[in-house]
N, C-alpha and C. Protein backbone atom coordinates (compact mmCIF):
# COMPACT_ATOMS: atom_id res chain seq x y z
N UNK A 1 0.83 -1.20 0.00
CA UNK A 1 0.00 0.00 0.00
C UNK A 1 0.87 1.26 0.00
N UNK A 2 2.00 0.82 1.00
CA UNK A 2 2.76 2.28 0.84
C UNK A 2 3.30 2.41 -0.75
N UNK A 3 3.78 1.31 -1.37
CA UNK A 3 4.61 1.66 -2.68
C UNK A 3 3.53 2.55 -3.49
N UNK A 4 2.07 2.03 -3.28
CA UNK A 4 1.07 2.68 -4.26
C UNK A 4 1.35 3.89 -4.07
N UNK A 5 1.05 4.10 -2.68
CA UNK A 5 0.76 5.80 -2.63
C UNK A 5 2.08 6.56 -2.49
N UNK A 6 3.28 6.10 -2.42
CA UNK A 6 4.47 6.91 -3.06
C UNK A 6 4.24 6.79 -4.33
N UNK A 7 3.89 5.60 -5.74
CA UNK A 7 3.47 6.18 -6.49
C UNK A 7 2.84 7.18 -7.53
N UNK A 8 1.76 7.10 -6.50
CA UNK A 8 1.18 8.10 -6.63
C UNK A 8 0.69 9.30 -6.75
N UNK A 9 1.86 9.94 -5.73
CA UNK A 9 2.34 11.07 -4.97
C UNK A 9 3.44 11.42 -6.52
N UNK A 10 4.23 10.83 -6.80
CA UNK A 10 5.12 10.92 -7.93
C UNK A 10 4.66 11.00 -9.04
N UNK A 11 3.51 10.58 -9.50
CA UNK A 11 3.36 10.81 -10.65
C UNK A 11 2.39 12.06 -10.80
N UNK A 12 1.65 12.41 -9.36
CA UNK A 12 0.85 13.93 -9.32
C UNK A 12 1.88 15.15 -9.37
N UNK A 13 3.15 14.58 -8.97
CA UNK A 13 4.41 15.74 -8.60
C UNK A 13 4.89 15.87 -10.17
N UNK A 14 5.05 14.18 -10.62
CA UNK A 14 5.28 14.79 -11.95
C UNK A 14 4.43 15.90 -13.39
N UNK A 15 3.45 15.11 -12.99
CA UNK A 15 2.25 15.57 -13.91
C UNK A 15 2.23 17.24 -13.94
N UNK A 16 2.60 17.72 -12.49
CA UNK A 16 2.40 19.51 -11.94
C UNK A 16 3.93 19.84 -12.19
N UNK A 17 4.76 19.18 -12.28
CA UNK A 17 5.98 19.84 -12.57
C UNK A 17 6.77 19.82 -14.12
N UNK A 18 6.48 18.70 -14.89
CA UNK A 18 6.30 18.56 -16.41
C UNK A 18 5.63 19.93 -17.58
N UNK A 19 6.48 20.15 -17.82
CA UNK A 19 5.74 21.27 -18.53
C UNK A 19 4.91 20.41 -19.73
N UNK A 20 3.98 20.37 -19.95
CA UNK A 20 2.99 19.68 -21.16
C UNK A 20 2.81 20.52 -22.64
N UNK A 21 2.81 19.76 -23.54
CA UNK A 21 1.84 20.25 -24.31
C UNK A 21 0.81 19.60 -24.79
N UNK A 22 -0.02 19.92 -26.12
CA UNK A 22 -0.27 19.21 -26.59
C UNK A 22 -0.29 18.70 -27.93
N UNK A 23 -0.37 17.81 -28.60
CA UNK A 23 0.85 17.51 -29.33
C UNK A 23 0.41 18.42 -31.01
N UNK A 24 0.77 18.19 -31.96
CA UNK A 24 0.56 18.86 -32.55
C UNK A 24 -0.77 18.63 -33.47
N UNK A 25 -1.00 17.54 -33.85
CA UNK A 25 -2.35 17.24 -33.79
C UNK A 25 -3.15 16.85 -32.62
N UNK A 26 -3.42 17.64 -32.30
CA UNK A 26 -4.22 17.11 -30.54
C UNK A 26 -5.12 16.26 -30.58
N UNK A 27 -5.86 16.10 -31.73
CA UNK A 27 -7.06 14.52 -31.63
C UNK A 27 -6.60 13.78 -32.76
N UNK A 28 -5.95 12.33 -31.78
CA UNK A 28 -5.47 11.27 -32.55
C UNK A 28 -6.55 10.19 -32.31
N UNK A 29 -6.31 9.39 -33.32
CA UNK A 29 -6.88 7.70 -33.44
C UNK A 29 -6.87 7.15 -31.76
N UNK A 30 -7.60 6.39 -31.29
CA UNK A 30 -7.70 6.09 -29.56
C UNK A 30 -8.39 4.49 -29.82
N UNK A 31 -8.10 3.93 -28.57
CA UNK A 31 -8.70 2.59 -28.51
C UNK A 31 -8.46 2.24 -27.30
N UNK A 32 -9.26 1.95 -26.28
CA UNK A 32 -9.23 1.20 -25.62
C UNK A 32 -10.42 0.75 -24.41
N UNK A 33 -9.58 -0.66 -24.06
CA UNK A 33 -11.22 -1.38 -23.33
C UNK A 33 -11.09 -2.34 -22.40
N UNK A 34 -11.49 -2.42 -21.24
CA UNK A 34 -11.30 -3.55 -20.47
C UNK A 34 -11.95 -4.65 -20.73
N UNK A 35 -10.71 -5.33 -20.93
CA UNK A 35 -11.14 -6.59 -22.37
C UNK A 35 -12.21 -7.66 -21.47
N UNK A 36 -12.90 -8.27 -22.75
CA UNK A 36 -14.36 -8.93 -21.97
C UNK A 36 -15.56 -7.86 -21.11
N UNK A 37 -14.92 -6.59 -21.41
CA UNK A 37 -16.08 -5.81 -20.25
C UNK A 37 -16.99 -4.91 -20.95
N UNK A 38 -15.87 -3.69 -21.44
CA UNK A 38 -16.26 -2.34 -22.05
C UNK A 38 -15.63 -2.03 -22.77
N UNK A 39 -15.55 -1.12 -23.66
CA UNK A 39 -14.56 -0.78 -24.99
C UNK A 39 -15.14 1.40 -24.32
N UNK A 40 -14.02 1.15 -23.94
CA UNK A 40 -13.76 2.96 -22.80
C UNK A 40 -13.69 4.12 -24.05
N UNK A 41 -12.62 3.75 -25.06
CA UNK A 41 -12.82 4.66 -25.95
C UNK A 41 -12.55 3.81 -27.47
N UNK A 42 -13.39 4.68 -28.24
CA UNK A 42 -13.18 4.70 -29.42
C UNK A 42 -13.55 5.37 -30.91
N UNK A 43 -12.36 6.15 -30.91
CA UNK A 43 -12.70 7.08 -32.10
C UNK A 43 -11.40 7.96 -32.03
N UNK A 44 -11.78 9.57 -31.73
CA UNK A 44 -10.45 10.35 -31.44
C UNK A 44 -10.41 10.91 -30.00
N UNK A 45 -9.54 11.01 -29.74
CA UNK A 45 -8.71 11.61 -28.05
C UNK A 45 -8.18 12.46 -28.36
N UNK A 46 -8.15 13.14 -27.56
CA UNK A 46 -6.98 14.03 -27.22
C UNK A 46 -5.66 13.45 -26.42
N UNK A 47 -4.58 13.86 -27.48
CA UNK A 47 -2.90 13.31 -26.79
C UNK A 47 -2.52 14.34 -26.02
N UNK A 48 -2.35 14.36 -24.93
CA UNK A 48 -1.23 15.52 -24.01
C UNK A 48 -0.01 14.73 -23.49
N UNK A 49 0.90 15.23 -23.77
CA UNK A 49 1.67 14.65 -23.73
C UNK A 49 3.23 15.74 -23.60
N UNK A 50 4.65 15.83 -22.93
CA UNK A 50 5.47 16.18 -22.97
C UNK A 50 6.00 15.78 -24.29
N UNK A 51 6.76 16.89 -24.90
CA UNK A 51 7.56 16.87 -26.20
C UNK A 51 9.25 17.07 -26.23
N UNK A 52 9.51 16.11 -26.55
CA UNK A 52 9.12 14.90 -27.70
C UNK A 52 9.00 13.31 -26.79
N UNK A 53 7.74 12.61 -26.06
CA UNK A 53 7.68 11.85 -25.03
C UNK A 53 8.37 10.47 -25.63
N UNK A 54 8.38 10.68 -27.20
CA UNK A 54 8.76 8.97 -27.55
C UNK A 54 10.14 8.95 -27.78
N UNK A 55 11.03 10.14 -27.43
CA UNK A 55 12.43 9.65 -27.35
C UNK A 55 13.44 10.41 -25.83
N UNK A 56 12.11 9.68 -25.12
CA UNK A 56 12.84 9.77 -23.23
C UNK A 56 12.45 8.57 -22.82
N UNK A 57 13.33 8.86 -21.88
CA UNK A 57 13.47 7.21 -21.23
C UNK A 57 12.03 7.28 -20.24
N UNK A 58 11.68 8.34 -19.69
CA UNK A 58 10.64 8.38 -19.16
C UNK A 58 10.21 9.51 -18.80
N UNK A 59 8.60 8.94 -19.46
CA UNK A 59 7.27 9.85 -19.77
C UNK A 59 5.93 9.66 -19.02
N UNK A 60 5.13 10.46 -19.39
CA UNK A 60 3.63 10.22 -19.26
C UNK A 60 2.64 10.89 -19.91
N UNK A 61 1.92 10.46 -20.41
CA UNK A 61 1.16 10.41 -21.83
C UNK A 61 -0.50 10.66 -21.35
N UNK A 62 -1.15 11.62 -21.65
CA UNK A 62 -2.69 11.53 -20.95
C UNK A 62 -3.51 11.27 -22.31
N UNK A 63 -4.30 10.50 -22.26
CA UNK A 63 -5.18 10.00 -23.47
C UNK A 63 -6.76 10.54 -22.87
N UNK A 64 -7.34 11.16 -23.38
CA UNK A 64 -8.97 11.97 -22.77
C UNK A 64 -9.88 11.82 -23.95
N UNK A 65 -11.32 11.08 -24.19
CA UNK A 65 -12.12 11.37 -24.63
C UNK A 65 -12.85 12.46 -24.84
N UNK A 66 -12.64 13.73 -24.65
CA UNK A 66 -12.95 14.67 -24.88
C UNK A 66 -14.29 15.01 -24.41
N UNK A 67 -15.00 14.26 -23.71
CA UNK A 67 -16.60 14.06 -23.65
C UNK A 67 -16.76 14.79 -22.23
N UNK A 68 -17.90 15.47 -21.91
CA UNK A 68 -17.80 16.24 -20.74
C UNK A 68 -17.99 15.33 -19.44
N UNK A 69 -17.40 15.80 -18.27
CA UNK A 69 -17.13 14.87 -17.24
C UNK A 69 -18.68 14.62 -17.01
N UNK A 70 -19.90 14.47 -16.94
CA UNK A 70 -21.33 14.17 -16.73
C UNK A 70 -21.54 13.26 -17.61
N UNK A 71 -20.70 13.13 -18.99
CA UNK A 71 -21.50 11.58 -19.88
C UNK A 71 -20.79 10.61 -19.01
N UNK A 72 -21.69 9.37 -19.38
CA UNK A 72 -21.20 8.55 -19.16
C UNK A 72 -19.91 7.43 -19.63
N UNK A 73 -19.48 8.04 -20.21
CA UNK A 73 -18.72 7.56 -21.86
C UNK A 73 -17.20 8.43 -21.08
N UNK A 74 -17.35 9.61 -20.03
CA UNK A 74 -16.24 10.22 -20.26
C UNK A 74 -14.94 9.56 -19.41
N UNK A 75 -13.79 8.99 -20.20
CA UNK A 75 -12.99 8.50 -19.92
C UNK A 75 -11.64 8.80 -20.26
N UNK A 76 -10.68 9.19 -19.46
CA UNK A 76 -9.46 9.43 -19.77
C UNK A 76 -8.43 8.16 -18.79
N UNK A 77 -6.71 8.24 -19.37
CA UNK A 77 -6.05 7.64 -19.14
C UNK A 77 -4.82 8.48 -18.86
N UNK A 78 -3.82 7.68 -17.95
CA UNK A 78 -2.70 8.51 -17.52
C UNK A 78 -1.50 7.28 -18.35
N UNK A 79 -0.82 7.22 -18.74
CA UNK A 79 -0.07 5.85 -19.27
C UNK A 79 1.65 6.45 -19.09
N UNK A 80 2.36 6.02 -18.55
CA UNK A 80 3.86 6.23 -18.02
C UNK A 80 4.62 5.04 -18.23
N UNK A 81 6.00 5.45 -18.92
CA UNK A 81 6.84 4.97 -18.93
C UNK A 81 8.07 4.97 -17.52
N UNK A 82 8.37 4.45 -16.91
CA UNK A 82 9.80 4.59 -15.92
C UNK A 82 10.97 3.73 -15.94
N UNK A 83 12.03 3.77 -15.09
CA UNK A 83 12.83 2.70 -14.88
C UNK A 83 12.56 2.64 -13.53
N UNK A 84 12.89 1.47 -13.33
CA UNK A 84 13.01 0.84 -11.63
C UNK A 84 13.87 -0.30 -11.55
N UNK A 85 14.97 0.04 -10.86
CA UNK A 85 16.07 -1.08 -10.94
C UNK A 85 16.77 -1.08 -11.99
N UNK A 86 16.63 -0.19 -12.90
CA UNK A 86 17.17 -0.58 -13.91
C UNK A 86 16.34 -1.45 -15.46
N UNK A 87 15.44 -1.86 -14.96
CA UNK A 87 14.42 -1.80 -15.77
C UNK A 87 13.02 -1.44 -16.17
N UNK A 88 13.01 -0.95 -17.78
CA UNK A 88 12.18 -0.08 -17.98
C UNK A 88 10.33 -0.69 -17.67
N UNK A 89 9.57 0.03 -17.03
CA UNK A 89 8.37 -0.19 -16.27
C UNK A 89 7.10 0.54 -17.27
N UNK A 90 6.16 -0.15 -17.43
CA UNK A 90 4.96 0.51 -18.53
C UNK A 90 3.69 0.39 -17.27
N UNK A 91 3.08 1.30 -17.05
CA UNK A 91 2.39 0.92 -16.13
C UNK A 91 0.94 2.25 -16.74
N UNK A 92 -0.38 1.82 -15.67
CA UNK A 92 -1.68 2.98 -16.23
C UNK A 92 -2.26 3.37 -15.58
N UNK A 93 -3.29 4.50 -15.11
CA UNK A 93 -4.21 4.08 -14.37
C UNK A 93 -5.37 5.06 -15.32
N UNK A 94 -6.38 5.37 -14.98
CA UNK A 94 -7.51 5.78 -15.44
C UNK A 94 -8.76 6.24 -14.51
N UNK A 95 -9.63 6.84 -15.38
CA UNK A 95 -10.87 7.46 -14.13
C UNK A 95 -11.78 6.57 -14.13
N UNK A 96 -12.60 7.05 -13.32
CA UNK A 96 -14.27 5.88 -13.00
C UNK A 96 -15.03 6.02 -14.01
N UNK A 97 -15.17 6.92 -15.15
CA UNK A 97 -16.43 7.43 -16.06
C UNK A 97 -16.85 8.42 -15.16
N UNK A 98 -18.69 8.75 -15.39
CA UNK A 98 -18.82 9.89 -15.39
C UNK A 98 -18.46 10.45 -14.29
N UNK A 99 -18.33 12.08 -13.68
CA UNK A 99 -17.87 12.53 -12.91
C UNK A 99 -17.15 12.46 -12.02
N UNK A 100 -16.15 11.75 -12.80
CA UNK A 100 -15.10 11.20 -11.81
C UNK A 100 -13.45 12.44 -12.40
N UNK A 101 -12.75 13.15 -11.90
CA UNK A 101 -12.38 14.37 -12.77
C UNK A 101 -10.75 13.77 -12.31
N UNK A 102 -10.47 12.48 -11.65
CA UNK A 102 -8.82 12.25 -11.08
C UNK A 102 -8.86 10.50 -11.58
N UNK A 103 -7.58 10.29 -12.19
CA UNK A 103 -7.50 8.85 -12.47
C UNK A 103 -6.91 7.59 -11.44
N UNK A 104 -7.49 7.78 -10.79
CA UNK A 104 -7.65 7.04 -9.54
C UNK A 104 -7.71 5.34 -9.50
N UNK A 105 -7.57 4.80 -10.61
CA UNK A 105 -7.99 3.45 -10.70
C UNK A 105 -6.76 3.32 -11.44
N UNK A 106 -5.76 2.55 -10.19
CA UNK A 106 -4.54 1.97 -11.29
C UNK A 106 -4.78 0.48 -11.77
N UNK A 107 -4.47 0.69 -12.86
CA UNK A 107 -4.01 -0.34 -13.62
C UNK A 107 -3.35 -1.41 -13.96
N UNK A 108 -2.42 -1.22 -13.33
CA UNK A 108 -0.96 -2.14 -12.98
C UNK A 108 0.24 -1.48 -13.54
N UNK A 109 1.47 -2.24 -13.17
CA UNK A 109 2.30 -2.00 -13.89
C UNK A 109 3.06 -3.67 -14.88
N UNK A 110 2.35 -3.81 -15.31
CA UNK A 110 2.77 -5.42 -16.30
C UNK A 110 2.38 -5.13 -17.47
N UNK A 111 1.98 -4.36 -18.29
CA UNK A 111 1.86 -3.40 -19.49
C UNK A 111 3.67 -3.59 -20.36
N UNK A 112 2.48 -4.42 -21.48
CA UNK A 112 3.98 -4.18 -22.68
C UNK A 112 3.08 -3.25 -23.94
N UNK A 113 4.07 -2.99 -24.58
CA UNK A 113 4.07 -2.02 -25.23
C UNK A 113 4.40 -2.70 -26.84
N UNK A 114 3.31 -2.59 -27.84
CA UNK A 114 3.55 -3.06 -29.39
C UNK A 114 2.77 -2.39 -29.95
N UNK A 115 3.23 -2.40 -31.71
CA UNK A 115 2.45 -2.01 -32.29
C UNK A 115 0.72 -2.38 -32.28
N UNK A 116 0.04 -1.43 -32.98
CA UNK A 116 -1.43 -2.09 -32.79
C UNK A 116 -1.34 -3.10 -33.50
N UNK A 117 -1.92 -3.95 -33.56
CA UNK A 117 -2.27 -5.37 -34.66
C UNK A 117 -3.65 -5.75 -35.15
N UNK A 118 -4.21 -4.81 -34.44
CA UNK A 118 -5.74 -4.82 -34.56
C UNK A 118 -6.14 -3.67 -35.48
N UNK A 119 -5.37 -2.86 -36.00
CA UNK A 119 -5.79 -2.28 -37.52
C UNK A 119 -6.59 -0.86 -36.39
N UNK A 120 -7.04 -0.67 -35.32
CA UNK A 120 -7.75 -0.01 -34.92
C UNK A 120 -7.65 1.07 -34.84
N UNK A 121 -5.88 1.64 -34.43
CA UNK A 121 -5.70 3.13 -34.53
C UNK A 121 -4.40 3.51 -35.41
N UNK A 122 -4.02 2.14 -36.14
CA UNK A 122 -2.29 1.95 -36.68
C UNK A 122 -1.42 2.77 -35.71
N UNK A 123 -0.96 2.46 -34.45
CA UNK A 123 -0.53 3.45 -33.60
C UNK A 123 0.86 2.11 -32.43
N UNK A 124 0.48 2.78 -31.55
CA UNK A 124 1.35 2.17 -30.25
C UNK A 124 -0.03 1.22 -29.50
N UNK A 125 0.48 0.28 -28.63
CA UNK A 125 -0.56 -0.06 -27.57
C UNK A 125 0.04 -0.33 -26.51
N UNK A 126 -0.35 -0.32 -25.23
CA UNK A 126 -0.28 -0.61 -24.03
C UNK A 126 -1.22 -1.83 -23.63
N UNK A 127 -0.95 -2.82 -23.40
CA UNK A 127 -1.51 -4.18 -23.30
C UNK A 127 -0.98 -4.58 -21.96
N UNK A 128 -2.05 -5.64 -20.94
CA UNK A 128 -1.47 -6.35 -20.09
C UNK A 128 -2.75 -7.37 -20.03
N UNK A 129 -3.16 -7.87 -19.28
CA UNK A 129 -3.96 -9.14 -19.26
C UNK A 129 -5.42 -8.55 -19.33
N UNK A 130 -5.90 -7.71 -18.62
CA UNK A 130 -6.92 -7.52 -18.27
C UNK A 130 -7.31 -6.14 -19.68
N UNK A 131 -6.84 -5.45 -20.02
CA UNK A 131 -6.88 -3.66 -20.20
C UNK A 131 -5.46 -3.74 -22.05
N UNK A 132 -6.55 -3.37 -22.73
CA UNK A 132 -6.02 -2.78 -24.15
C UNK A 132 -6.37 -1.20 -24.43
N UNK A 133 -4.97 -0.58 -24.54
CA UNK A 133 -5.10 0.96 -24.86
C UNK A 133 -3.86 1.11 -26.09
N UNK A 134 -4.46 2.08 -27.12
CA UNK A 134 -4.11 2.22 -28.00
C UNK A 134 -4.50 3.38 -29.13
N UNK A 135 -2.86 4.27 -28.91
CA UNK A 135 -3.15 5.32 -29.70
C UNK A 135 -2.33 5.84 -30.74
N UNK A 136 -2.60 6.39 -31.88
CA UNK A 136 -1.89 7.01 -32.71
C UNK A 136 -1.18 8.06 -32.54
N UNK A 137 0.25 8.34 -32.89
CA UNK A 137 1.01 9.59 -32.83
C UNK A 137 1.77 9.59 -33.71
């Protein structure tokens, strides 16, 4: 419990101390769904993201449906790259849907990282057992 919430604490410190932008097309291709459950997004997102995030060793990437926090549909994602020990860590977490405005529901950190293969956003994905996310940049 403690590792979570030093986690946690670190990635809110990062998030407020990261200068952001957003990227230069701000609504990219999006996909993702807690597999067997719900399909969270699909269509375009908004990427925020630090520039240039795909050539640091470590990032964090916000993926947002754009949909106002009252639908039910409205879902965003936090997705980070780190090292720990020396090896590199893919980990997520995400919000509740509607009116939920903090991504509070982690994800894990057992997330690999491949191209899409599913034709869905021709992009990157974040995959682990449970949870498929996947976006274009």
């Amino acid at each position: 419990m403690n590792n979570l919430l030093i986690r946690l604490v670190f990635i809110i410190v990062l998030i407020l101390e990261t200068p952001m932008i957003i990227a230069s097309d701000n609504q990219v291709a999006c996909y993702a769904e807690i597999k067997g459950v719900e399909i969270t997004l699909n269509g375009e997102c908004a990427l925020i993201t630090p520039a240039p995030w795909n050539k640091r060793e470590e990032f964090s990437i916000q993926l947002d449906s754009g949909k106002k926090v009252s639908d039910p549909k409205h879902y965003f994602y936090y997705l980070e790259q780190y090292k720990l020990l020396g090896k590199t860590m893919w980990s997520a977490n995400m919000n509740s849907g509607a009116g939920s405005t903090h991504a509070q529901n982690f994800l894990g950190e057992d997330f690999d990282i491949h191209w899409d293969k599913s034709g869905k956003t021709g992009g990157v994905c974040w995959e682990n057992p449970k949870h498929l996310i996947c976006f274009k940049y």
